[in-house]
Protein backbone atom coordinates (compact mmCIF):
# COMPACT_ATOMS: atom_id res chain seq x y z
CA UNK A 1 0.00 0.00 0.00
CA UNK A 2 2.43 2.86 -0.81
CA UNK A 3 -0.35 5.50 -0.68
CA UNK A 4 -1.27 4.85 3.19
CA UNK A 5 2.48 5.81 3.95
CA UNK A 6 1.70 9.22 3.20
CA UNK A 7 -0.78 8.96 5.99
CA UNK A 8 0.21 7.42 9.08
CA UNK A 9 -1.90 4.56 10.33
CA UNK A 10 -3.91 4.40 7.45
CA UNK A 11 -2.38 0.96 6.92
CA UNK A 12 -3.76 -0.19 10.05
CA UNK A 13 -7.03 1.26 9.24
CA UNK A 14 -7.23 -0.79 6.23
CA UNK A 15 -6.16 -4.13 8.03
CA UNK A 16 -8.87 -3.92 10.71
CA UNK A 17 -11.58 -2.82 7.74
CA UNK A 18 -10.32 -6.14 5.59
CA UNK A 19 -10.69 -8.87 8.83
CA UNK A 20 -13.87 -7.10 9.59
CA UNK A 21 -16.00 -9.14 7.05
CA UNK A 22 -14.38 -12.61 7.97
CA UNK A 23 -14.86 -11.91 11.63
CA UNK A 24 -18.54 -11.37 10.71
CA UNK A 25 -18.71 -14.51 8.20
CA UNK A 26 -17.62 -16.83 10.56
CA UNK A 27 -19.65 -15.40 13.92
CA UNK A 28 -22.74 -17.44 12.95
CA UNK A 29 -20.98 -20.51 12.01
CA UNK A 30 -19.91 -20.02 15.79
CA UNK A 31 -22.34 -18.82 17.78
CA UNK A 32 -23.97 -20.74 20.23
CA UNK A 33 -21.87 -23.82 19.68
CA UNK A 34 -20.05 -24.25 22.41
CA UNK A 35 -15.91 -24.66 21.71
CA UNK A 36 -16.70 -23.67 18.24
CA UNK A 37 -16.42 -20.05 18.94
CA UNK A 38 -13.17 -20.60 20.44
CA UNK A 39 -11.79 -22.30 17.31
CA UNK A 40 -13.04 -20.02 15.39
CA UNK A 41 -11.27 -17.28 16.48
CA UNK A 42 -8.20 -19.27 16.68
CA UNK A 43 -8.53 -19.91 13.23
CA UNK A 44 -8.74 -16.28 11.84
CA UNK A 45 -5.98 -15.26 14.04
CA UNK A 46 -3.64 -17.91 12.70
CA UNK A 47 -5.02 -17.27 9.33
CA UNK A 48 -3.80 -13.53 10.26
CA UNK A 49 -0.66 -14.26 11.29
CA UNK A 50 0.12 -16.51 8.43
CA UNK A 51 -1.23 -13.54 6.08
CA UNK A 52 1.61 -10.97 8.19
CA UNK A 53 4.32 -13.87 8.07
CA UNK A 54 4.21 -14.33 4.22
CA UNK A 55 4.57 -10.92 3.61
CA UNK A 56 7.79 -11.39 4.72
CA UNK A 57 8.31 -12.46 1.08
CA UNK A 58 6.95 -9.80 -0.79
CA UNK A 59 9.18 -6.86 -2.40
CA UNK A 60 8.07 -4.11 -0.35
CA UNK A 61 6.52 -5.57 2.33
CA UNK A 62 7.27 -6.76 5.92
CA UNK A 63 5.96 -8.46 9.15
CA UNK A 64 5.22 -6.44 11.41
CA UNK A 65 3.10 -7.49 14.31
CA UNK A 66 1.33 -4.15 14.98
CA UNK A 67 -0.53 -5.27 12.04
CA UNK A 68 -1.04 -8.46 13.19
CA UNK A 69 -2.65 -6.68 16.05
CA UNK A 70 -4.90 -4.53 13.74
CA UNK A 71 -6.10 -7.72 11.72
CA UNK A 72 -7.45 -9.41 15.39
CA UNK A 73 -9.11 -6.39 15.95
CA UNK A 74 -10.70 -6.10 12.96
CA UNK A 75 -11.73 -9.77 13.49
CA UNK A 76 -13.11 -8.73 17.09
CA UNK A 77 -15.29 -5.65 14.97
CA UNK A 78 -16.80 -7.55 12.71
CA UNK A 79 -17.66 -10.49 15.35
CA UNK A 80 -19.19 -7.82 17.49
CA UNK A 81 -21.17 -5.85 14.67
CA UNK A 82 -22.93 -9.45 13.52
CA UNK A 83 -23.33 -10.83 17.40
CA UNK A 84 -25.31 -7.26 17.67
CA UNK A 85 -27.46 -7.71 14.88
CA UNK A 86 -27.84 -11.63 15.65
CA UNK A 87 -29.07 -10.20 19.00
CA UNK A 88 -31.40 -7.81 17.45
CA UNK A 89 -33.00 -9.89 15.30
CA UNK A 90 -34.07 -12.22 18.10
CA UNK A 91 -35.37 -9.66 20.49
CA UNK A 92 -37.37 -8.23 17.45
């Protein structure tokens, strides 16, 4: 992303926007199932640390774990935005 250098923390930004939709995606798969939720989670954060790590490899890019960081929150965002509307939809 060379344009988000010219803003700081834009990259991070972007990160926690892209793992928003997979944490959301995989919330009802999870939800209500016991250990499921935990695995989950586990999943998308090793699938997020395995996205950082490989960019290792990439002209341009690094690893850098404050992304890593931004990619579980994003996770966390998007599980919370569909648990709220999973909620909603029952009490309505």
């Amino acid at each position: 992303m060379p344009r988000a250098r010219l803003i700081p923390g834009l990259d991070k930004v972007v990160d926690v926007a892209m793992d928003a939709g997979p944490g959301r995606v995989m919330t009802p798969i999870a939800l209500g199932r016991g250990t499921r939720w935990l695995v989950a989670h586990a999943a998308l954060a090793a699938f997020a640390a395995g996205d950082e790590w490989q960019q290792r490899f990439v002209p341009g890019r690094s690893a850098d774990p404050a992304d890593w960081l931004a990619d579980l929150a994003g996770v966390a965002l998007g599980t919370g935005v569909q648990r709220a509307r999973t909620r909603q939809e029952i009490v309505s």
